[in-house]
Structure formats: structure tokens, C-alpha cells
PDB file of N, CA and C in Angstrom:
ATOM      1  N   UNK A   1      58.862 -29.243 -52.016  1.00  0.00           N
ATOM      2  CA  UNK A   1      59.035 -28.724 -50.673  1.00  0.00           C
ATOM      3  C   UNK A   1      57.888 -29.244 -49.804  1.00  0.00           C
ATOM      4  N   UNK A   2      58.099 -30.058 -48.576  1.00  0.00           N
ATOM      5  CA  UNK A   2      57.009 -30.468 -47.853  1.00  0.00           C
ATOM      6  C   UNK A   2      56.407 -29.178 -47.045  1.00  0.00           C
ATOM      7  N   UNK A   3      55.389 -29.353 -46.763  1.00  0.00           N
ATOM      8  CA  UNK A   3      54.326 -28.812 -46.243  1.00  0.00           C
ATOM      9  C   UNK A   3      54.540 -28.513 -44.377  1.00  0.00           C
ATOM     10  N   UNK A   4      54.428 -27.009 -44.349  1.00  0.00           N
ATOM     11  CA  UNK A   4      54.942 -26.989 -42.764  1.00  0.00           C
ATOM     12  C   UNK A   4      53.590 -26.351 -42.256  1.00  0.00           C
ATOM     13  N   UNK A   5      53.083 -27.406 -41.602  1.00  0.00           N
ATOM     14  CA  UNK A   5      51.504 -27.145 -40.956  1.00  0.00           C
ATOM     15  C   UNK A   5      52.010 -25.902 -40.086  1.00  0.00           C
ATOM     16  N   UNK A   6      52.780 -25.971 -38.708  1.00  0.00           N
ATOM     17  CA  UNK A   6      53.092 -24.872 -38.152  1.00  0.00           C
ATOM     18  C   UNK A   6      52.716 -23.567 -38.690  1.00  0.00           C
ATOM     19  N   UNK A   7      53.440 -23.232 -40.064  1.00  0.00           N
ATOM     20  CA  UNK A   7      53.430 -22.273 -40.934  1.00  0.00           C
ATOM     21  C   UNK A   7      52.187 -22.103 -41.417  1.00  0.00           C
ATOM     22  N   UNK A   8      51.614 -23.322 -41.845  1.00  0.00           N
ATOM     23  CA  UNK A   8      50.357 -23.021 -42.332  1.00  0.00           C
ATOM     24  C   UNK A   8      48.797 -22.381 -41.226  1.00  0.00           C
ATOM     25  N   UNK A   9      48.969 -23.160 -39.928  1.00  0.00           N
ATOM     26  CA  UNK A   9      48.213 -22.676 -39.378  1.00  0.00           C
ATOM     27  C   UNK A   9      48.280 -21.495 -38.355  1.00  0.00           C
ATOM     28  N   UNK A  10      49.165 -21.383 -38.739  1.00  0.00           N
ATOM     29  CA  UNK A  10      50.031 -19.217 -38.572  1.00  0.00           C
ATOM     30  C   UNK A  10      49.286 -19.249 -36.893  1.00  0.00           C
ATOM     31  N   UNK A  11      49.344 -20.096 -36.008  1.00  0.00           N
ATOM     32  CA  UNK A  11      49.461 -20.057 -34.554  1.00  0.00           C
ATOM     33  C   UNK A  11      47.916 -20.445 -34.239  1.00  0.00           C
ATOM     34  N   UNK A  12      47.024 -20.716 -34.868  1.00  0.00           N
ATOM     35  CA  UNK A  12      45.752 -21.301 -34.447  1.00  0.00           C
ATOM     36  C   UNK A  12      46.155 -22.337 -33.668  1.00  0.00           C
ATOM     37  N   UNK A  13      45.160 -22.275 -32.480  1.00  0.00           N
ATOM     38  CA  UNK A  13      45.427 -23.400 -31.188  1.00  0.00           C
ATOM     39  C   UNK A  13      45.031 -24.447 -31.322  1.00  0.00           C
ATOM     40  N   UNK A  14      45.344 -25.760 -31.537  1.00  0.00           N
ATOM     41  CA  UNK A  14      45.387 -26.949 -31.762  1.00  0.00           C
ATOM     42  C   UNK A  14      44.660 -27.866 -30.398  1.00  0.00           C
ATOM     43  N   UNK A  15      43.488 -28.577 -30.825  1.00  0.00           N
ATOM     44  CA  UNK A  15      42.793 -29.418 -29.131  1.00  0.00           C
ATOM     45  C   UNK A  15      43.416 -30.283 -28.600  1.00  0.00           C
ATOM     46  N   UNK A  16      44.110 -30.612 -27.723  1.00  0.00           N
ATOM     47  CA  UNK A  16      44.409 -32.142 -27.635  1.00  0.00           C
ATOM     48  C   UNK A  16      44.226 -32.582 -26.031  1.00  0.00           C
ATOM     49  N   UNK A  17      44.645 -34.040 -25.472  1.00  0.00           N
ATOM     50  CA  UNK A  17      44.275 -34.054 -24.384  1.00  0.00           C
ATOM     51  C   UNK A  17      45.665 -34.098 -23.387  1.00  0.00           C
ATOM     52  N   UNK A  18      45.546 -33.907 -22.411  1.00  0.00           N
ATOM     53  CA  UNK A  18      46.210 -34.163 -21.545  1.00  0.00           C
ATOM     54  C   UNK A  18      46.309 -34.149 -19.946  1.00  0.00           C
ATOM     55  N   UNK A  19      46.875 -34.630 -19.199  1.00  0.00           N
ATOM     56  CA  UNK A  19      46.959 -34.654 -17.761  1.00  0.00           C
ATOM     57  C   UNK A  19      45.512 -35.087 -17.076  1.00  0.00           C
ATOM     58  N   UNK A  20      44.374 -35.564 -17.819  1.00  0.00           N
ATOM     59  CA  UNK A  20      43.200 -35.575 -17.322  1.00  0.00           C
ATOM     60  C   UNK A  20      42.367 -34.642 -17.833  1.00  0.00           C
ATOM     61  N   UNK A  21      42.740 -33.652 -18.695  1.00  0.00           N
ATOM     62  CA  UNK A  21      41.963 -32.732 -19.361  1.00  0.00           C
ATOM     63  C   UNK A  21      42.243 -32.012 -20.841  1.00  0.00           C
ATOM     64  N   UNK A  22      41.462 -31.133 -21.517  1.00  0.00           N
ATOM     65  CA  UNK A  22      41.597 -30.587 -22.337  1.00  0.00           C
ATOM     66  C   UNK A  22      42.064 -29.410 -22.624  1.00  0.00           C
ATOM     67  N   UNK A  23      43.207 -29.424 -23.523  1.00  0.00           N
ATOM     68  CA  UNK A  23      44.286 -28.089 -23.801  1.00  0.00           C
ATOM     69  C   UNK A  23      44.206 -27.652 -24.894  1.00  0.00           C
ATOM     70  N   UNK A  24      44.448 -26.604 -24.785  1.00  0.00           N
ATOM     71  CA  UNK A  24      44.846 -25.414 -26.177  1.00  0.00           C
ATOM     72  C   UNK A  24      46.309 -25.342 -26.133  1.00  0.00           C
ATOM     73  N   UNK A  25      46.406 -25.579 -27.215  1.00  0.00           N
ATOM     74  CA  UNK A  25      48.571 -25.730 -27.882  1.00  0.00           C
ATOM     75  C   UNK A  25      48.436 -24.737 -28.888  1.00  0.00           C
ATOM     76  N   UNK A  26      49.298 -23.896 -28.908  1.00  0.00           N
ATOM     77  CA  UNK A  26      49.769 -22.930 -29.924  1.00  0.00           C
ATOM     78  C   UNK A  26      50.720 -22.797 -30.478  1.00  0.00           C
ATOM     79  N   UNK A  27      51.982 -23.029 -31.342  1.00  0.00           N
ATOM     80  CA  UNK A  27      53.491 -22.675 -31.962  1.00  0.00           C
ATOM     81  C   UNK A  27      53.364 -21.293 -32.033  1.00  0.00           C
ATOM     82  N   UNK A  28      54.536 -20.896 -31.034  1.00  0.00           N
ATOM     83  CA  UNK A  28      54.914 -19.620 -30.810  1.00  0.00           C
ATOM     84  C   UNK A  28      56.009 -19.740 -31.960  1.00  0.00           C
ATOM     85  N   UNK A  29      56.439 -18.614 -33.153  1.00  0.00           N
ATOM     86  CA  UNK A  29      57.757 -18.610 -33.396  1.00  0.00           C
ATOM     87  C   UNK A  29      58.828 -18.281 -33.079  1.00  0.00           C
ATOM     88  N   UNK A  30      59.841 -17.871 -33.314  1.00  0.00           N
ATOM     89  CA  UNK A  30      61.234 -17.598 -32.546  1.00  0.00           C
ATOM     90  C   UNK A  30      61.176 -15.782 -32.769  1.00  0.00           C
ATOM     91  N   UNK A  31      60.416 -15.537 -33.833  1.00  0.00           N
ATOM     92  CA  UNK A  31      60.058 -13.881 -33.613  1.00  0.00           C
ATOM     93  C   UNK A  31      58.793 -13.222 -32.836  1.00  0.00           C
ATOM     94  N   UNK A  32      57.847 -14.604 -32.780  1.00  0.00           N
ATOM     95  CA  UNK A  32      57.043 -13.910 -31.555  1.00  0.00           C
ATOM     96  C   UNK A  32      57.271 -14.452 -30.170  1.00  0.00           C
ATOM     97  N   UNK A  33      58.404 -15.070 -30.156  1.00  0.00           N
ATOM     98  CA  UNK A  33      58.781 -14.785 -28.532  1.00  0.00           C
ATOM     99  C   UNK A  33      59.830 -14.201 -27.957  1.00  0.00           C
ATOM    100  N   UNK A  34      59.116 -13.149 -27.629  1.00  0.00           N
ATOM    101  CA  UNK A  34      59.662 -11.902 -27.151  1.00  0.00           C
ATOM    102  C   UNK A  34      60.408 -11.625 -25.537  1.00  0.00           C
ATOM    103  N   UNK A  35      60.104 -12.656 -25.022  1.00  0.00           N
ATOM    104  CA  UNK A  35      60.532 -13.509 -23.381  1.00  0.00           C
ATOM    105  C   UNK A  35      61.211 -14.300 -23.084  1.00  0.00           C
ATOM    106  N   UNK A  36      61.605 -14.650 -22.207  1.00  0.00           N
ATOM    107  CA  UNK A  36      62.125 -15.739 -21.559  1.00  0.00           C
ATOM    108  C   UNK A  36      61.262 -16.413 -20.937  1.00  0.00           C
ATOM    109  N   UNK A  37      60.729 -17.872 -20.822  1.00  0.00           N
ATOM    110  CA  UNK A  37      59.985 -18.480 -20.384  1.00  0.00           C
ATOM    111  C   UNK A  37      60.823 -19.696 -19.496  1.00  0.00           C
ATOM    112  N   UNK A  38      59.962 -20.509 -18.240  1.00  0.00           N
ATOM    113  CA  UNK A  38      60.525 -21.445 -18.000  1.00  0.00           C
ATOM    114  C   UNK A  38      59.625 -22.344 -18.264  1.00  0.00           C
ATOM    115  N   UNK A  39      59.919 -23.909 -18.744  1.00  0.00           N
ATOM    116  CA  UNK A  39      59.157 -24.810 -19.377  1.00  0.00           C
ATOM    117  C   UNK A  39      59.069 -26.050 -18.510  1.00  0.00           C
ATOM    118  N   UNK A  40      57.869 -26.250 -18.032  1.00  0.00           N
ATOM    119  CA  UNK A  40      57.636 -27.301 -16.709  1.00  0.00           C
ATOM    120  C   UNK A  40      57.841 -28.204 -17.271  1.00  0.00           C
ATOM    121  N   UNK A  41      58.384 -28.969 -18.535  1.00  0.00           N
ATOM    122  CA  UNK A  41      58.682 -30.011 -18.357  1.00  0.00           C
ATOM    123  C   UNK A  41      60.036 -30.782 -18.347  1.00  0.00           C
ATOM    124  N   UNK A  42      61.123 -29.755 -18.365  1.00  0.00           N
ATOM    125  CA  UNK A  42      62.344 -29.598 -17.790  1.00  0.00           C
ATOM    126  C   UNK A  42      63.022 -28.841 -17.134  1.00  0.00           C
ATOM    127  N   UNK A  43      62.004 -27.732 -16.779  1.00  0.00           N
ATOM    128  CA  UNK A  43      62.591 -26.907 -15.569  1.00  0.00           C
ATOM    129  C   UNK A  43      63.529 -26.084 -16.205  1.00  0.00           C
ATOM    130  N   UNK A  44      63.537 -25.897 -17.339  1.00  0.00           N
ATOM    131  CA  UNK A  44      64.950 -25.001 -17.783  1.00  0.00           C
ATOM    132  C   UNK A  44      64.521 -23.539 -18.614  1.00  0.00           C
ATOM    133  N   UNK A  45      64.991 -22.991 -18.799  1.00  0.00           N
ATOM    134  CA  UNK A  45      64.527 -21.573 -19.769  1.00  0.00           C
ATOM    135  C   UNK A  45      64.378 -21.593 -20.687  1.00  0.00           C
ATOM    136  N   UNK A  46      63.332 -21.227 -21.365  1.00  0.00           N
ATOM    137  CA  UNK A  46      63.220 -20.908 -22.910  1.00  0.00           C
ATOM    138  C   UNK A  46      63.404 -19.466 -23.152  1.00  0.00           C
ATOM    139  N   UNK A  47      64.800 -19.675 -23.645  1.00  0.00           N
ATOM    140  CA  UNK A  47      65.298 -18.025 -24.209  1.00  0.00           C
ATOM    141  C   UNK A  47      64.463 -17.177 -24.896  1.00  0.00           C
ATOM    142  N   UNK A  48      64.131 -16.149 -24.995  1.00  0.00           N
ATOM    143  CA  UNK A  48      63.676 -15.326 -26.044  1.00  0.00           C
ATOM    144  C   UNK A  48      64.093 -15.472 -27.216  1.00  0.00           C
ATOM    145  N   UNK A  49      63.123 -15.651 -28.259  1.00  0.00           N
ATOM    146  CA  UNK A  49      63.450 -15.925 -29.808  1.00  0.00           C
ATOM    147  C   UNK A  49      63.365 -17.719 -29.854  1.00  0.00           C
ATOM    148  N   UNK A  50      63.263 -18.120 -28.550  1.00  0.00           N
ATOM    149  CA  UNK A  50      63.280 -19.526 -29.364  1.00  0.00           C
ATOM    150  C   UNK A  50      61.572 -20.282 -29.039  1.00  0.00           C
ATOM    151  N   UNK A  51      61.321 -21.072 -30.896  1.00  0.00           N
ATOM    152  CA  UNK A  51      59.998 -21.292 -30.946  1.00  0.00           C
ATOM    153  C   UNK A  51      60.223 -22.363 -29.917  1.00  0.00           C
ATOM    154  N   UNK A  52      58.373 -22.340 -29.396  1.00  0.00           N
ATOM    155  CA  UNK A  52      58.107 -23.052 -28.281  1.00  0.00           C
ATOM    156  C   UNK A  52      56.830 -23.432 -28.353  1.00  0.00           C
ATOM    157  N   UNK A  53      56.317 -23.843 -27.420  1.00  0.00           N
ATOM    158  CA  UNK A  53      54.582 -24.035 -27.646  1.00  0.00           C
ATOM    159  C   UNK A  53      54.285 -23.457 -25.838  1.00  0.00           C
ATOM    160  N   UNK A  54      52.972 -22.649 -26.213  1.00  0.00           N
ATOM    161  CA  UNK A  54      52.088 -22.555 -25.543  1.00  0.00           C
ATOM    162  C   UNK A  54      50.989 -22.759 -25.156  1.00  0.00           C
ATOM    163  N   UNK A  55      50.799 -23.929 -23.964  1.00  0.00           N
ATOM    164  CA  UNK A  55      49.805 -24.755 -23.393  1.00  0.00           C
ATOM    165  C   UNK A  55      48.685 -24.109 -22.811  1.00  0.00           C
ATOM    166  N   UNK A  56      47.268 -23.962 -22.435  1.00  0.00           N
ATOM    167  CA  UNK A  56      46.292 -23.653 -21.381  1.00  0.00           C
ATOM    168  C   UNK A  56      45.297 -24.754 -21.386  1.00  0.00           C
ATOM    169  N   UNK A  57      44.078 -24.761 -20.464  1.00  0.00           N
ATOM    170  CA  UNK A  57      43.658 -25.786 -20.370  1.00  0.00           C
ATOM    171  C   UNK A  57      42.117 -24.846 -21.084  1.00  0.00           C
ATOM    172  N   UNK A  58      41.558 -26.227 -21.485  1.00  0.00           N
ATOM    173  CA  UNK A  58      40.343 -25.362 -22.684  1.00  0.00           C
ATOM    174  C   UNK A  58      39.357 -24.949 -21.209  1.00  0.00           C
ATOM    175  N   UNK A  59      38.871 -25.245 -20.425  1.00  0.00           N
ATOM    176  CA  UNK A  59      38.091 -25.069 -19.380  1.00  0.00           C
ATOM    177  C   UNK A  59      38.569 -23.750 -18.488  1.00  0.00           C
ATOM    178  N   UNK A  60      39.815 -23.165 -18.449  1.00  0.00           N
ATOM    179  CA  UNK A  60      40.406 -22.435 -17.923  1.00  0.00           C
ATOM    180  C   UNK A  60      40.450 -20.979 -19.032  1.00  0.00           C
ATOM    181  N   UNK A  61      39.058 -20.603 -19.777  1.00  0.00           N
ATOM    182  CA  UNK A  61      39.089 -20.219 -20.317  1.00  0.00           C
ATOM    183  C   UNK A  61      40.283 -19.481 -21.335  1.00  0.00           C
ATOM    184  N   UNK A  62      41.496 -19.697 -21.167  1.00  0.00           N
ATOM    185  CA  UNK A  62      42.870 -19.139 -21.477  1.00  0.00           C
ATOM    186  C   UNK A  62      43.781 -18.241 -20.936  1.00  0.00           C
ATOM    187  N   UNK A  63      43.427 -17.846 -19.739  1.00  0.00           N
ATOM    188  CA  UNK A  63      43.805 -16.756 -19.026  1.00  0.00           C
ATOM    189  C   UNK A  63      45.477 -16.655 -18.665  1.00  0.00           C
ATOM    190  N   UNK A  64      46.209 -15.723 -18.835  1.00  0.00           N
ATOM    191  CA  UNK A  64      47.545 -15.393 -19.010  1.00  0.00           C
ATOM    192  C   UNK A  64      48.222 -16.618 -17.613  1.00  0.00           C
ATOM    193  N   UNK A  65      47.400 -16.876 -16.182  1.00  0.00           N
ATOM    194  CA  UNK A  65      48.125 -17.340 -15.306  1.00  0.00           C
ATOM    195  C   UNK A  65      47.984 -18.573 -15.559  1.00  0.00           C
ATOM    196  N   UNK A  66      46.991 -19.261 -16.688  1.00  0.00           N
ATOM    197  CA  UNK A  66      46.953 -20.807 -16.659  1.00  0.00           C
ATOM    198  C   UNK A  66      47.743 -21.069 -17.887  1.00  0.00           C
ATOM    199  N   UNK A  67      47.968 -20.170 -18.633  1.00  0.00           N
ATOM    200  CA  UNK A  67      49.019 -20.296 -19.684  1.00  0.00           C
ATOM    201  C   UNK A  67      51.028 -20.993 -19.072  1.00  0.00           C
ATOM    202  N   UNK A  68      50.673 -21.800 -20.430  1.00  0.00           N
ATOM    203  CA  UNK A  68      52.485 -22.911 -19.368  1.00  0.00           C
ATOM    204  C   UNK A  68      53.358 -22.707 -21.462  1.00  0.00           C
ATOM    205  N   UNK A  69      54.381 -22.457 -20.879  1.00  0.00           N
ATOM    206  CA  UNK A  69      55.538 -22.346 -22.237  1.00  0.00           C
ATOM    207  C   UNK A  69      55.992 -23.484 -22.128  1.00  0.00           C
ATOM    208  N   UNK A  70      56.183 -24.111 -23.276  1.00  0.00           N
ATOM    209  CA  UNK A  70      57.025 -25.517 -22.868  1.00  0.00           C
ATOM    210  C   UNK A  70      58.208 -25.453 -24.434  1.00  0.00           C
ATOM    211  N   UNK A  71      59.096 -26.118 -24.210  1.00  0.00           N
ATOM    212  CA  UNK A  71      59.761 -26.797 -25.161  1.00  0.00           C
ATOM    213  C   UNK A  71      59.020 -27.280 -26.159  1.00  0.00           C
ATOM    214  N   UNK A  72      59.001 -27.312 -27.535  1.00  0.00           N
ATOM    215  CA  UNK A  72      58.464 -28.370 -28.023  1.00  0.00           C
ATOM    216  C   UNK A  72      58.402 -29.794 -28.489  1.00  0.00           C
ATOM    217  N   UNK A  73      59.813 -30.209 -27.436  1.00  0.00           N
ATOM    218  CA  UNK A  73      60.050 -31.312 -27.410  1.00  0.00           C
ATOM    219  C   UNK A  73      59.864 -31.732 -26.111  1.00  0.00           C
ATOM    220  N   UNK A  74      59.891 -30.980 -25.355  1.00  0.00           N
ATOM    221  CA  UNK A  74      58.987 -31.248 -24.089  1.00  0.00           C
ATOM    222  C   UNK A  74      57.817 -31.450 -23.932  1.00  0.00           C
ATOM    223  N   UNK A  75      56.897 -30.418 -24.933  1.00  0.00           N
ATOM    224  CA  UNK A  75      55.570 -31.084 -24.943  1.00  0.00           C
ATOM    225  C   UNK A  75      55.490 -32.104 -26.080  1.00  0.00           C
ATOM    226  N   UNK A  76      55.992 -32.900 -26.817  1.00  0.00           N
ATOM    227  CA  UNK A  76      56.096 -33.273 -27.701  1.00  0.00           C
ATOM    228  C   UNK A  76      56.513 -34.808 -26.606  1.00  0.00           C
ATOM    229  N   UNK A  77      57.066 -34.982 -25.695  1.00  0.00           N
ATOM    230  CA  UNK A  77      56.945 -35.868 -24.825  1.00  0.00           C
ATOM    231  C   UNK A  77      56.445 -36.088 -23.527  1.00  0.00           C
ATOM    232  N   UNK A  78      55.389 -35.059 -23.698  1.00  0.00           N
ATOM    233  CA  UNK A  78      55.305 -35.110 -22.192  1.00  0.00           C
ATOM    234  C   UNK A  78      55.179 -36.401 -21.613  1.00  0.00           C
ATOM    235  N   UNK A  79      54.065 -37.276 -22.421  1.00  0.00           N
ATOM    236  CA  UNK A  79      53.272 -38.569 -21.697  1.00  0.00           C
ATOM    237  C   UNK A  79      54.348 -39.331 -21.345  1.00  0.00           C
ATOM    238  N   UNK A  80      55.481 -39.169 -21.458  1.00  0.00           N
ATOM    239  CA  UNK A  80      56.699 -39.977 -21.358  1.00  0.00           C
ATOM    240  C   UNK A  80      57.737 -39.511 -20.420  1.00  0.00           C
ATOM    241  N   UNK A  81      57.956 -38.303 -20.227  1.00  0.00           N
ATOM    242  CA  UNK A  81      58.719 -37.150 -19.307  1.00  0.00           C
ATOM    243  C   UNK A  81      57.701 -36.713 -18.638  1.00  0.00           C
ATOM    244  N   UNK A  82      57.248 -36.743 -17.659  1.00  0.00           N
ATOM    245  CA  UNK A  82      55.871 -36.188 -17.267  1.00  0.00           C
ATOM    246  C   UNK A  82      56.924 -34.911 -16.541  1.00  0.00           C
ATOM    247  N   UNK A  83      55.906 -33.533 -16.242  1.00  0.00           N
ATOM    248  CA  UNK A  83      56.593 -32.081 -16.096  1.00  0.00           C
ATOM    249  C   UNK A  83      57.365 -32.213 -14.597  1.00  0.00           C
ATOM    250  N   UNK A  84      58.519 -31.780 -13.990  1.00  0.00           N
ATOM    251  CA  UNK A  84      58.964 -31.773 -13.032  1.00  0.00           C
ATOM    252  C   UNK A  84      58.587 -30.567 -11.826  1.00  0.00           C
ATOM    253  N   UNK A  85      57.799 -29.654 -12.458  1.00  0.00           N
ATOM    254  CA  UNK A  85      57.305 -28.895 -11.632  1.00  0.00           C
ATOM    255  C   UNK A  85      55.779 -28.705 -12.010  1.00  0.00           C
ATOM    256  N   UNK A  86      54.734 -27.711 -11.221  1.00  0.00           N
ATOM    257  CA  UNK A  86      53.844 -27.313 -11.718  1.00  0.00           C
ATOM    258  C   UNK A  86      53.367 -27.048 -12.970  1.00  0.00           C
ATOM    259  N   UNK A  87      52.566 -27.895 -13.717  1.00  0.00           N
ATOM    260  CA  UNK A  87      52.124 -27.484 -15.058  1.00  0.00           C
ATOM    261  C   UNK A  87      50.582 -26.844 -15.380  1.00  0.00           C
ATOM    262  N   UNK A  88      50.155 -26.828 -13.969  1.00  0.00           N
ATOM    263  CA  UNK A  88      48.707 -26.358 -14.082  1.00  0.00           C
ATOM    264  C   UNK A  88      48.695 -24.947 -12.582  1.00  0.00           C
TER     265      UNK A  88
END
């Protein structure tokens, strides 16, 4: 059975870069999302229950309004789909 990092790192926030700066990424699962989110990089809804990732910027200390839900195939492309609305 391969190895599911997701699982393994049970939602620890992951560094990476983007838009000109530095972010915190998290895998939400489909039981801890408890909302409906909309995901700036297609503008569309992320239903409640479905896993997603949650973006902030590391400088923005993490605060609930700089927090962005995305697809994770949305963030998984962003550099390529860049977001159609506000992502910061």
C-alpha cells in the first residue's frame, strides 16, 4: 500500500512559494470541512465535505480573513491557471 503523506501529516501546514510570497498550505479533509467555500482559482464552490486545501500567506500571520480555500487542483495549478478573482 503506498504511502499517503496527506494522511500522514494529519494537516500540518506545508511552506511553499507563491504569487511573490510565502504560504502556509494545509489538506483540509472531506470530514473537516464543515462549509462551503469559494476557491479563487476557479471561482466556483467548494461544497462542504469536499477535501480542499487551505492557503494563507506566512507574513500574514494566519488570520481567518487572509485565509483562501482552493481546490486542490486548483492550487495544484495555480502557476498555470493563475486565480480569477482575489486571492490575497
Amino acid at each position: 500500500m503506498p504511502l499517503d503523506l496527506t494522511r500522514v501529516r494529519g494537516g500540518i501546514p506545508t511552506r511553499t512559494r507563491y504569487a511573490g510570497g510565502e504560504w502556509l498550505v494545509r489538506a483540509v479533509t472531506g470530514s473537516g470541512a464543515d462549509r462551503g467555500y469559494r476557491c479563487p482559482g476557479c471561482q466556483q464552490e467548494i461544497a462542504a465535505g469536499v477535501p480542499h486545501v487551505v492557503a494563507w500567506p506566512v507574513d500574514g500571520l494566519g488570520g481567518v480573513d487572509q485565509r483562501r480555500h482552493w481546490h486542490t487542483g486548483c492550487w495544484a495549478h495555480r502557476e498555470t491557471r493563475p486565480p480569477q478573482g482575489s486571492f490575497r
